[in-house]
C-alpha atoms as a PDB file:
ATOM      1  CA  UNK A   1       0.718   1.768 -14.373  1.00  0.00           C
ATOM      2  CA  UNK A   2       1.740   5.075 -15.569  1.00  0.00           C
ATOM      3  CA  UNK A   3      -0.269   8.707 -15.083  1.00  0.00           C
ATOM      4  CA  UNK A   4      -1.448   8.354 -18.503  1.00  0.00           C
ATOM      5  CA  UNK A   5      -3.111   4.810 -18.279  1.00  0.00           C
ATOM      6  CA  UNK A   6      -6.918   4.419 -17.797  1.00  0.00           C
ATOM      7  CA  UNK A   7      -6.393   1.329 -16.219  1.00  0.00           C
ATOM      8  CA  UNK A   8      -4.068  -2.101 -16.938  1.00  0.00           C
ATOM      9  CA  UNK A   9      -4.863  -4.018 -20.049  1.00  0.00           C
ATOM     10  CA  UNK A  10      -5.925  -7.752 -20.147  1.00  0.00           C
ATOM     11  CA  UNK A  11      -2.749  -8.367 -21.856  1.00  0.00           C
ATOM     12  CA  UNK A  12      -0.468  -7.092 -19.293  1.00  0.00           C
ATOM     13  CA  UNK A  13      -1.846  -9.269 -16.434  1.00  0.00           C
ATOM     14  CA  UNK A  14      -1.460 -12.213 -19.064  1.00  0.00           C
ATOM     15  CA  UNK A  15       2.538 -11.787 -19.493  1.00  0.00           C
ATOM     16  CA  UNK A  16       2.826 -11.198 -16.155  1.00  0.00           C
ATOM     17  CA  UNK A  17       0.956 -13.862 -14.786  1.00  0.00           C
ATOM     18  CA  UNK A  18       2.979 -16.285 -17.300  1.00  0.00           C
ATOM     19  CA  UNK A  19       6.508 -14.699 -16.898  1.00  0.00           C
ATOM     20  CA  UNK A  20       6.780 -13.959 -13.214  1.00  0.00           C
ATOM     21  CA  UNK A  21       4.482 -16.687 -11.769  1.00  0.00           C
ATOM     22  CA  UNK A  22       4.270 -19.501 -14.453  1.00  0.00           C
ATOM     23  CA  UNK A  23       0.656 -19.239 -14.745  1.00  0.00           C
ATOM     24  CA  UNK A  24      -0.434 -20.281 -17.817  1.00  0.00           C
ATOM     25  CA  UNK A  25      -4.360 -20.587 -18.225  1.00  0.00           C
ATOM     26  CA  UNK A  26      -6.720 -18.729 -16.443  1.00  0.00           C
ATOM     27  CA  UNK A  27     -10.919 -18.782 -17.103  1.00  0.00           C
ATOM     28  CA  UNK A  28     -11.899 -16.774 -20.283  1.00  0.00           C
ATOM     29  CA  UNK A  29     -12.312 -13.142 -19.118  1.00  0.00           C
ATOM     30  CA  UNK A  30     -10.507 -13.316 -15.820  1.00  0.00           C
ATOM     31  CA  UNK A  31      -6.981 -10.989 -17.270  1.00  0.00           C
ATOM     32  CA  UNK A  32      -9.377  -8.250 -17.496  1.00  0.00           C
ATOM     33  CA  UNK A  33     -11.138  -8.752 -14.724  1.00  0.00           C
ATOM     34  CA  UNK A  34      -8.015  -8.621 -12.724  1.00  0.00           C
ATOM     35  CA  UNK A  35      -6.599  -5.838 -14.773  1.00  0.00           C
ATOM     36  CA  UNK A  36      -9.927  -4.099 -13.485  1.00  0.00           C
ATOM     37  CA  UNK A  37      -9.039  -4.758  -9.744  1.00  0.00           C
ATOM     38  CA  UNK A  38      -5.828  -3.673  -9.752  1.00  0.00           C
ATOM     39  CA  UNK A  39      -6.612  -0.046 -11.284  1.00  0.00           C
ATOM     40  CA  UNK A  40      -8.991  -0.027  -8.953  1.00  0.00           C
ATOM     41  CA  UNK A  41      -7.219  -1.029  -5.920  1.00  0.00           C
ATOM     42  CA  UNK A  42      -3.866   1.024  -7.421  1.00  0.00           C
ATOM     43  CA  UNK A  43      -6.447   4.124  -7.850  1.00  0.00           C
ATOM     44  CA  UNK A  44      -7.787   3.783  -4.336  1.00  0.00           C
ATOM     45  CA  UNK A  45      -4.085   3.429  -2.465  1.00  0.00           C
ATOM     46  CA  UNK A  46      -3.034   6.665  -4.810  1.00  0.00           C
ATOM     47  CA  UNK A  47      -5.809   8.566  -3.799  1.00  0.00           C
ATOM     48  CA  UNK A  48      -5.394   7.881   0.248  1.00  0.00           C
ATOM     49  CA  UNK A  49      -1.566   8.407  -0.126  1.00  0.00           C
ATOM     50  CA  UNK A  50      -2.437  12.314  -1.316  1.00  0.00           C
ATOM     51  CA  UNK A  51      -5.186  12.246   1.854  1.00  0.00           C
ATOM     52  CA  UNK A  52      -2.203  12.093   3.835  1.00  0.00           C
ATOM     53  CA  UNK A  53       1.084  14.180   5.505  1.00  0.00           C
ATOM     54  CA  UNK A  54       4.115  13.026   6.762  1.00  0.00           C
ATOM     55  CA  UNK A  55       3.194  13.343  10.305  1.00  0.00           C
ATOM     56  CA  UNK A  56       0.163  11.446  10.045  1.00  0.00           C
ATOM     57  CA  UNK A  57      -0.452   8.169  12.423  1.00  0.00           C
ATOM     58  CA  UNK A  58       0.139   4.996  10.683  1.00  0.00           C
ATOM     59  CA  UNK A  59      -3.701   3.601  11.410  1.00  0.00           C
ATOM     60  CA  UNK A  60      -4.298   6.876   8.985  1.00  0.00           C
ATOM     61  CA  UNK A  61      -3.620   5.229   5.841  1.00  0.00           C
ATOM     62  CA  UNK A  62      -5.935   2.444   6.122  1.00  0.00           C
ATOM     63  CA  UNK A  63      -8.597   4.752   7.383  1.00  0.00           C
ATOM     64  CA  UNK A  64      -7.973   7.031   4.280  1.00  0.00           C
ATOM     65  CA  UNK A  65      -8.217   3.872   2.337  1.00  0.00           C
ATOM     66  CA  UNK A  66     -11.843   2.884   3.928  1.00  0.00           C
ATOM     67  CA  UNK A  67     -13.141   5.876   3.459  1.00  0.00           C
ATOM     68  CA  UNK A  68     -11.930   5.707  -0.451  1.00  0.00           C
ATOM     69  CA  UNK A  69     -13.299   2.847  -0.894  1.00  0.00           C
ATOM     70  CA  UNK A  70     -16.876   3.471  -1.842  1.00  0.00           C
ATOM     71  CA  UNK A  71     -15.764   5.914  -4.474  1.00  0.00           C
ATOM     72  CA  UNK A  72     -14.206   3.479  -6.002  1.00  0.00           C
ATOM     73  CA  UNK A  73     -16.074   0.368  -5.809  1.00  0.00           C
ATOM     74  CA  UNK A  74     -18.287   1.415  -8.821  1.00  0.00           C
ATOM     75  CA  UNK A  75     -15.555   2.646 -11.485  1.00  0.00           C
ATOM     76  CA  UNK A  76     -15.340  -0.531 -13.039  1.00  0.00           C
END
């Protein structure tokens, strides 16, 4: 997902799914549903990555990411 996307399309998670997994049929809807979660989850890790510094304690990341997560949790 580059800078410039709003989020992954439907599409994407479809090739993927088929090339790199051999998944083939999913339930009507659930590529963008997925394609949702991802930007969301991509988003979220993004934003606690520029939360952080070099130095920080490892634990610090997934607290950055808990305290993220609200914000995100309703950009659907």
């Amino acid at each position: 997902m580059s800078a410039d996307d709003e989020r992954l399309s439907a599409g994407w998670i479809d090739e993927e799914a088929r090339v790199l997994h051999g998944i083939t049929t999913r339930a009507p809807g659930r590529d963008a549903e997925l394609a949702a979660e991802v930007t969301r989850l991509s988003r979220a890790v993004l934003d606690a990555a520029r939360e952080l510094d070099f130095d920080d304690q490892p634990g610090d990341f997934l607290s950055a990411l808990v305290s993220l997560r609200d914000d995100w949790s309703d950009a659907k």
